[in-house]
Each structure stands twice: as structure tokens, then as C-alpha cells.
C-alpha atoms as a PDB file:
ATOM      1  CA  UNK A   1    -237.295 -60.951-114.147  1.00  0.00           C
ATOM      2  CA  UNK A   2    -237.509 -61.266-110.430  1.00  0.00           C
ATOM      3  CA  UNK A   3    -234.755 -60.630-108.316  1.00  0.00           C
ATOM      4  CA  UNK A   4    -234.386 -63.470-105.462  1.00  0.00           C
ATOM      5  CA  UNK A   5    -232.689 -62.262-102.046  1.00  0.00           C
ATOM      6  CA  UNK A   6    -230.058 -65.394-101.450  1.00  0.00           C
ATOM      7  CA  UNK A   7    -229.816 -66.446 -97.647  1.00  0.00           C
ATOM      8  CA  UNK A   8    -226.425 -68.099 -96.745  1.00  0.00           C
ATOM      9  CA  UNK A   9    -228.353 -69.595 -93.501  1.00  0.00           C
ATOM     10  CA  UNK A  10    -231.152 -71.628 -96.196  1.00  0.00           C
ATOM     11  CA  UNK A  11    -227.868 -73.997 -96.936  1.00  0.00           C
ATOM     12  CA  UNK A  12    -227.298 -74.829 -93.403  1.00  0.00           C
ATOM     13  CA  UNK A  13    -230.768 -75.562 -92.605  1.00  0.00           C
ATOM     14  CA  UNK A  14    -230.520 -78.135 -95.765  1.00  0.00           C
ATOM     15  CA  UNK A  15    -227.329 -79.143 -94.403  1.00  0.00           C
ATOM     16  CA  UNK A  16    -228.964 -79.554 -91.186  1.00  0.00           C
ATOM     17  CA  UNK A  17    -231.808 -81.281 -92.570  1.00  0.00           C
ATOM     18  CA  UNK A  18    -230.155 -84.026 -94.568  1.00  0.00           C
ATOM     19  CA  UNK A  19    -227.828 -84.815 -91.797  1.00  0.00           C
ATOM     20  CA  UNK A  20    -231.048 -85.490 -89.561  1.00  0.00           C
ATOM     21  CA  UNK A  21    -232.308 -87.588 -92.199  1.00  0.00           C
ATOM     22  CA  UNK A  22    -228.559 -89.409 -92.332  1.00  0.00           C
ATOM     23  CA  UNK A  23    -228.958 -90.221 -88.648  1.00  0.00           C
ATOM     24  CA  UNK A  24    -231.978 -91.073 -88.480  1.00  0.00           C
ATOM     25  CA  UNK A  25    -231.818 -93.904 -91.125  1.00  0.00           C
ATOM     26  CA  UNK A  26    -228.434 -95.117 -89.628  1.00  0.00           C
ATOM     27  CA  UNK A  27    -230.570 -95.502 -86.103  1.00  0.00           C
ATOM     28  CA  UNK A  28    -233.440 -96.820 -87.534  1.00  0.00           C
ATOM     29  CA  UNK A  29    -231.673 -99.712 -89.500  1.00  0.00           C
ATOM     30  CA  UNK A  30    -229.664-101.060 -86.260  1.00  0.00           C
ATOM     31  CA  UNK A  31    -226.994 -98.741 -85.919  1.00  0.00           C
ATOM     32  CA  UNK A  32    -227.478 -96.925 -82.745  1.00  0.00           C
ATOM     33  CA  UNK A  33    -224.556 -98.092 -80.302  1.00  0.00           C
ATOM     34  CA  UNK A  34    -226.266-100.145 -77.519  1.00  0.00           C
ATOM     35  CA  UNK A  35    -222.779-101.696 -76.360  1.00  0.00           C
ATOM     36  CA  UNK A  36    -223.076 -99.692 -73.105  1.00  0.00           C
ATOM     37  CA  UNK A  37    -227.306-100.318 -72.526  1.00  0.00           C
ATOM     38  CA  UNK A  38    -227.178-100.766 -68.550  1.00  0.00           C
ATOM     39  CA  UNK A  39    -230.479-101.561 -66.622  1.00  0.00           C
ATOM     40  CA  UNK A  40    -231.832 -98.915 -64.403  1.00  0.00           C
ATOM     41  CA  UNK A  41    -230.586-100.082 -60.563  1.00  0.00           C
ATOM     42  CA  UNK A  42    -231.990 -98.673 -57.207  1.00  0.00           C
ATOM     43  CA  UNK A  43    -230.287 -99.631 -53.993  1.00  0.00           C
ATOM     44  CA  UNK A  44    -231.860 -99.255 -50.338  1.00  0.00           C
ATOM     45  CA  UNK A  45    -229.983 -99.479 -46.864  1.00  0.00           C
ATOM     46  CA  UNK A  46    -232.486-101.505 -44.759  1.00  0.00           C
ATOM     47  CA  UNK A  47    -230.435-101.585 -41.674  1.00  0.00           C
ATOM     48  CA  UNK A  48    -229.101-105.160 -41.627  1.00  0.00           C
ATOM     49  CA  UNK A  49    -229.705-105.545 -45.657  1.00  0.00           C
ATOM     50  CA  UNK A  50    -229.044-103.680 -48.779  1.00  0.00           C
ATOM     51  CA  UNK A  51    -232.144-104.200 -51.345  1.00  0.00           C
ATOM     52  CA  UNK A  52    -231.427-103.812 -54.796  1.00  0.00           C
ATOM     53  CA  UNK A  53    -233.700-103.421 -57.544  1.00  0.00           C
ATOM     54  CA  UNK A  54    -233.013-103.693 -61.448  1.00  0.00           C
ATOM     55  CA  UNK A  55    -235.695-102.897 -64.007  1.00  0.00           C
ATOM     56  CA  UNK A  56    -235.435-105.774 -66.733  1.00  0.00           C
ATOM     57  CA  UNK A  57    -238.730-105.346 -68.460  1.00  0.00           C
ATOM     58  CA  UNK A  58    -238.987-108.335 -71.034  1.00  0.00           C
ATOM     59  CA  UNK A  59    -236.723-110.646 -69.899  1.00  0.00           C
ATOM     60  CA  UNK A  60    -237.679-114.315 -68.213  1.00  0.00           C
ATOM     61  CA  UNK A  61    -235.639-115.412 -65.215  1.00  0.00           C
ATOM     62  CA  UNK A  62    -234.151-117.802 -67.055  1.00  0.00           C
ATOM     63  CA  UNK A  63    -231.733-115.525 -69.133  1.00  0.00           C
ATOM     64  CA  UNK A  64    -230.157-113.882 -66.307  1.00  0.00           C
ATOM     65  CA  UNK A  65    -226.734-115.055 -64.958  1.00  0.00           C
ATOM     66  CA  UNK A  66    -226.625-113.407 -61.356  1.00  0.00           C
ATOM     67  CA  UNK A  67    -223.439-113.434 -59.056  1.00  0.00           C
ATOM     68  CA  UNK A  68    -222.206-111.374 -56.165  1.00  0.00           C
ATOM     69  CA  UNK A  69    -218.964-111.037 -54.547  1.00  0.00           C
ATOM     70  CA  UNK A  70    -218.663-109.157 -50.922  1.00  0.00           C
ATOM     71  CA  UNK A  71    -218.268-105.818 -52.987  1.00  0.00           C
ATOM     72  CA  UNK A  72    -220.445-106.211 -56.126  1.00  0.00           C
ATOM     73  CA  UNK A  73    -223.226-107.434 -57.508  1.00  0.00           C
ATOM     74  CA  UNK A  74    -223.446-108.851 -60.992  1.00  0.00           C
ATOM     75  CA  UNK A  75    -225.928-109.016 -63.574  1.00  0.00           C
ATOM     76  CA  UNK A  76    -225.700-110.291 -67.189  1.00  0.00           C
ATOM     77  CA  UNK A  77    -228.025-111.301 -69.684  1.00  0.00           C
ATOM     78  CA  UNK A  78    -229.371-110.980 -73.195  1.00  0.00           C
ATOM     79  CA  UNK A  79    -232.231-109.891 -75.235  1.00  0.00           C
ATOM     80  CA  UNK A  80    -233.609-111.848 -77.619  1.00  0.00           C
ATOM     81  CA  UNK A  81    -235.309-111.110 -80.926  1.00  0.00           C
ATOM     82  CA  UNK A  82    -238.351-112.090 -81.952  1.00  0.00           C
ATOM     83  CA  UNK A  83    -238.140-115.358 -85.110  1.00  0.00           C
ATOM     84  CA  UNK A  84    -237.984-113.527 -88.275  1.00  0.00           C
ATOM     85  CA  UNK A  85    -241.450-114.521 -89.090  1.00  0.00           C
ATOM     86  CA  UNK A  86    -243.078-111.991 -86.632  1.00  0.00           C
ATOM     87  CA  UNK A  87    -241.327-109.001 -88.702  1.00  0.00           C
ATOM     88  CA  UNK A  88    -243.255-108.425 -90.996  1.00  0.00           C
ATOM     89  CA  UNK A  89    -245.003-105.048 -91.211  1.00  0.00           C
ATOM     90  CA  UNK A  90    -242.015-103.506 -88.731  1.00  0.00           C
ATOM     91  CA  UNK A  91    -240.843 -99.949 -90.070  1.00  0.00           C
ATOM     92  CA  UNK A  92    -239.200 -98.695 -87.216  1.00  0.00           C
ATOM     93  CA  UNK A  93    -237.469-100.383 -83.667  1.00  0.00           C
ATOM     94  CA  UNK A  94    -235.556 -98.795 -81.065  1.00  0.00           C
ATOM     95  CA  UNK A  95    -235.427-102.361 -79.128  1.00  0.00           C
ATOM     96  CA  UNK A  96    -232.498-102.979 -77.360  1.00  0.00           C
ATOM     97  CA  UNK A  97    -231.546-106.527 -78.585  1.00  0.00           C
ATOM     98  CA  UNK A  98    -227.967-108.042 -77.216  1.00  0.00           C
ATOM     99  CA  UNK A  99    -225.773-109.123 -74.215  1.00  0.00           C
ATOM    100  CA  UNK A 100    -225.841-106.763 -70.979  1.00  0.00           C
ATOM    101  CA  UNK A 101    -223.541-106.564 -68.334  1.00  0.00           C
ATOM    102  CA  UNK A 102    -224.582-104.844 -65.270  1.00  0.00           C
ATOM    103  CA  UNK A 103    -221.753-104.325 -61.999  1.00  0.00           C
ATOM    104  CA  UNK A 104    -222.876-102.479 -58.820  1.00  0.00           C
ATOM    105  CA  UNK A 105    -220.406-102.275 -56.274  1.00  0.00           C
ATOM    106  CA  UNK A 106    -222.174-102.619 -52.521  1.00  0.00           C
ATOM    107  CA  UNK A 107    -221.546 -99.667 -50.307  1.00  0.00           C
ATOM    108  CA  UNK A 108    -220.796-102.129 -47.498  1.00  0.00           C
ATOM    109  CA  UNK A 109    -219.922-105.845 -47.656  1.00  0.00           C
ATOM    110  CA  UNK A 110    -222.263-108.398 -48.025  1.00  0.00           C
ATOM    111  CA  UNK A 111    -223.090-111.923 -47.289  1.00  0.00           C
ATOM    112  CA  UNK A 112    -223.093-113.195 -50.583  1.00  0.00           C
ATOM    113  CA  UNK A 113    -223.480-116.768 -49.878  1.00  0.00           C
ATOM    114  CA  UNK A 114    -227.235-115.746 -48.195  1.00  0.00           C
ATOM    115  CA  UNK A 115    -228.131-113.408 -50.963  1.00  0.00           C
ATOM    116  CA  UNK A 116    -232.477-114.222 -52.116  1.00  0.00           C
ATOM    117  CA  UNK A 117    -233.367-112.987 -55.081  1.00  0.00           C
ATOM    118  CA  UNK A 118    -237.022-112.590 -56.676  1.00  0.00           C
ATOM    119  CA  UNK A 119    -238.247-111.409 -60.570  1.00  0.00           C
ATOM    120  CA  UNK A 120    -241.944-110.539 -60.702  1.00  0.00           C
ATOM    121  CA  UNK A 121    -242.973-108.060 -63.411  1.00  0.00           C
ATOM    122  CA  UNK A 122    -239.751-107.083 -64.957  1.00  0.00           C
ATOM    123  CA  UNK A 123    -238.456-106.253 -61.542  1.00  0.00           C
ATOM    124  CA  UNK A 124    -235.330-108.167 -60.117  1.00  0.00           C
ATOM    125  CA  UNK A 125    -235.188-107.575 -56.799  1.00  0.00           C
ATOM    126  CA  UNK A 126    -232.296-108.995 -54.573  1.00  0.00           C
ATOM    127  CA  UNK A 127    -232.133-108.860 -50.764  1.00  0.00           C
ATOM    128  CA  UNK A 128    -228.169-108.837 -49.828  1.00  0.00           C
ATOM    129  CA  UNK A 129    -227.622-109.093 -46.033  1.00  0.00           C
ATOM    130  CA  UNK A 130    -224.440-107.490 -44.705  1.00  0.00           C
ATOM    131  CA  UNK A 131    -221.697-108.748 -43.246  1.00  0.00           C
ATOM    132  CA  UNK A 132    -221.681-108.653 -39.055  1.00  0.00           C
ATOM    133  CA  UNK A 133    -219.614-105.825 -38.733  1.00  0.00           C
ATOM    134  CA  UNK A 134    -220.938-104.084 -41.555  1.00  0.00           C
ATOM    135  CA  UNK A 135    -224.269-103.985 -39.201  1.00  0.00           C
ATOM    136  CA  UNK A 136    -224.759-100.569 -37.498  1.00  0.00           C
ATOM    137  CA  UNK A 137    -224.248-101.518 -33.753  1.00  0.00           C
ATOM    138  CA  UNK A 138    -224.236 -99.155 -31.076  1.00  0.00           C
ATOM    139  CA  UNK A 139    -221.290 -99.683 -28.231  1.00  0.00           C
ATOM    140  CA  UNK A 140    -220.296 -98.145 -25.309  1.00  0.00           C
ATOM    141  CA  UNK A 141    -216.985 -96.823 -25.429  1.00  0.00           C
ATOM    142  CA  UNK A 142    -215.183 -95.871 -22.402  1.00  0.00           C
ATOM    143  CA  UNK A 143    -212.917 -93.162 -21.297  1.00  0.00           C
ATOM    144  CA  UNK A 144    -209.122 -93.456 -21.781  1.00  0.00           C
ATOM    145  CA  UNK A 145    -208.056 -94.524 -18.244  1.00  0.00           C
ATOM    146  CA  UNK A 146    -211.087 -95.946 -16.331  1.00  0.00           C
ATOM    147  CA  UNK A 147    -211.488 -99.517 -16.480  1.00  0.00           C
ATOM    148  CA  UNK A 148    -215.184-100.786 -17.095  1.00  0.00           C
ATOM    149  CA  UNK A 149    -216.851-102.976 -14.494  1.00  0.00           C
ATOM    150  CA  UNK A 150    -214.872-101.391 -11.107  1.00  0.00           C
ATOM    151  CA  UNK A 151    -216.940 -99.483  -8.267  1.00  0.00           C
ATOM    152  CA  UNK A 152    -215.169 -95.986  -7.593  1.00  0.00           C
ATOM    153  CA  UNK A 153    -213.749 -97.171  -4.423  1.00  0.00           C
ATOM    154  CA  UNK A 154    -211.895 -99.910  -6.148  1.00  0.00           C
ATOM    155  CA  UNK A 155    -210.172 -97.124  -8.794  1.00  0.00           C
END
């Protein structure tokens, strides 16, 4: 008879095993949470504009809703599935499928009522031109008791 050394750590790594197996079936089968799926933003300062750019690989034009306020920017839209007839053979997606709704606030206010946007490969880009006095201006500011415009023999 052979004696067998038992290993109290061999039941955790079965434990640890079947829970990966657990979660991975409960991913694989549409239950990964993708509620909070955002699109990935980037947002440039380009003096008298802000430029911001969404990735929304996928998508057509047509199934975005775009609005802006002076403070935000809004994007929403939706994923579709494929018709159930294309399926066939799949063993696996990590797809995002659904609604999204994307808010970026604006550092600065914009114009929102001159606000051009553009979608070319996936890539929604939206030039937002800022309000007039959101518009770095340099001004001359005077000294606290002179008065602008008077020779010094008038002072």
C-alpha cells in the first residue's frame, strides 16, 4: 500500500479552477455586464476649437444620435447583431451588442449651434468652436490709476 502525502492547497487550485471555468461560461454565453461600454474619446484644444474624436469601429452614421449643449457633448447609439442566420458555427463572442451612451463635458463652452461633424473609418470626429470669450485673447491691461490714451503732460 502506498502512502499518498495530502496537500490542503490541491483543493484550492480545483476550487480555483472550476470557478474559472464558472466565469468563463457565464461570459461566454452573454453575461458579461456591458451596461457601462463607453467609446474611447480624445479631445484637442486647437486654439479657437476643441476637436473631439470617438472610436466607433462598426457602426454606420446612421445609428448615431449626436447632440451638444455649451458644456457637453453627447453621443448615443446601438450595436446591432448580425440576423440569426449568420450564427452558425459561432463558439465564442466578446461583441459588444446594445445601446451606448457617451457624455463629455467641454472644458470651455462651445458654439453648439456651429458644431461639423465627420465619420470616416470608425472615427467620429467633431470640430466644436468655442464661444468668443472662451477664445484665448491677449489684452492690455493698464495700471490702477493711469488712464489709457492721455500724453504725460495731460496726467
Amino acid at each position: 500500500m502506498a502512502l499518498v502525502r495530502w496537500n490542503p492547497y490541491g483543493e484550492f487550485d480545483a476550487l480555483r479552477r472550476q470557478m474559472d471555468r464558472l466565469f468563463e461560461d457565464v461570459t461566454e454565453h452573454g453575461g458579461l455586464d456591458t451596461r457601462n461600454w463607453n467609446p474611447a474619446v480624445e479631445m484637442q484644444d486647437k486654439g479657437d476649437s476643441i476637436v473631439l474624436k470617438v472610436q466607433l469601429p462598426g457602426l454606420d452614421g446612421k445609428d448615431l444620435d449626436i447632440t451638444a449643449t455649451r458644456e457637453a457633448v453627447t453621443i448615443a447609439g446601438e450595436y446591432r447583431r448580425e440576423s440569426e442566420e449568420k450564427k452558425n458555427g459561432l463558439f465564442r463572442s466578446e461583441f459588444f451588442y446594445g445601446s451606448f451612451k457617451r457624455t463629455v463635458g467641454m472644458p470651455v463652452p462651445i458654439q453648439n449651434n456651429n458644431a461639423n461633424a465627420d465619420f470616416t473609418d470608425g472615427v467620429l470626429t467633431l470640430t466644436l468652436p468655442k464661444v468668443e470669450e472662451a477664445v484665448n485673447r491677449t489684452v492690455k491691461i493698464d495700471l490702477a490709476g493711469e488712464t489709457p490714451g492721455l500724453a504725460a503732460a495731460e496726467r
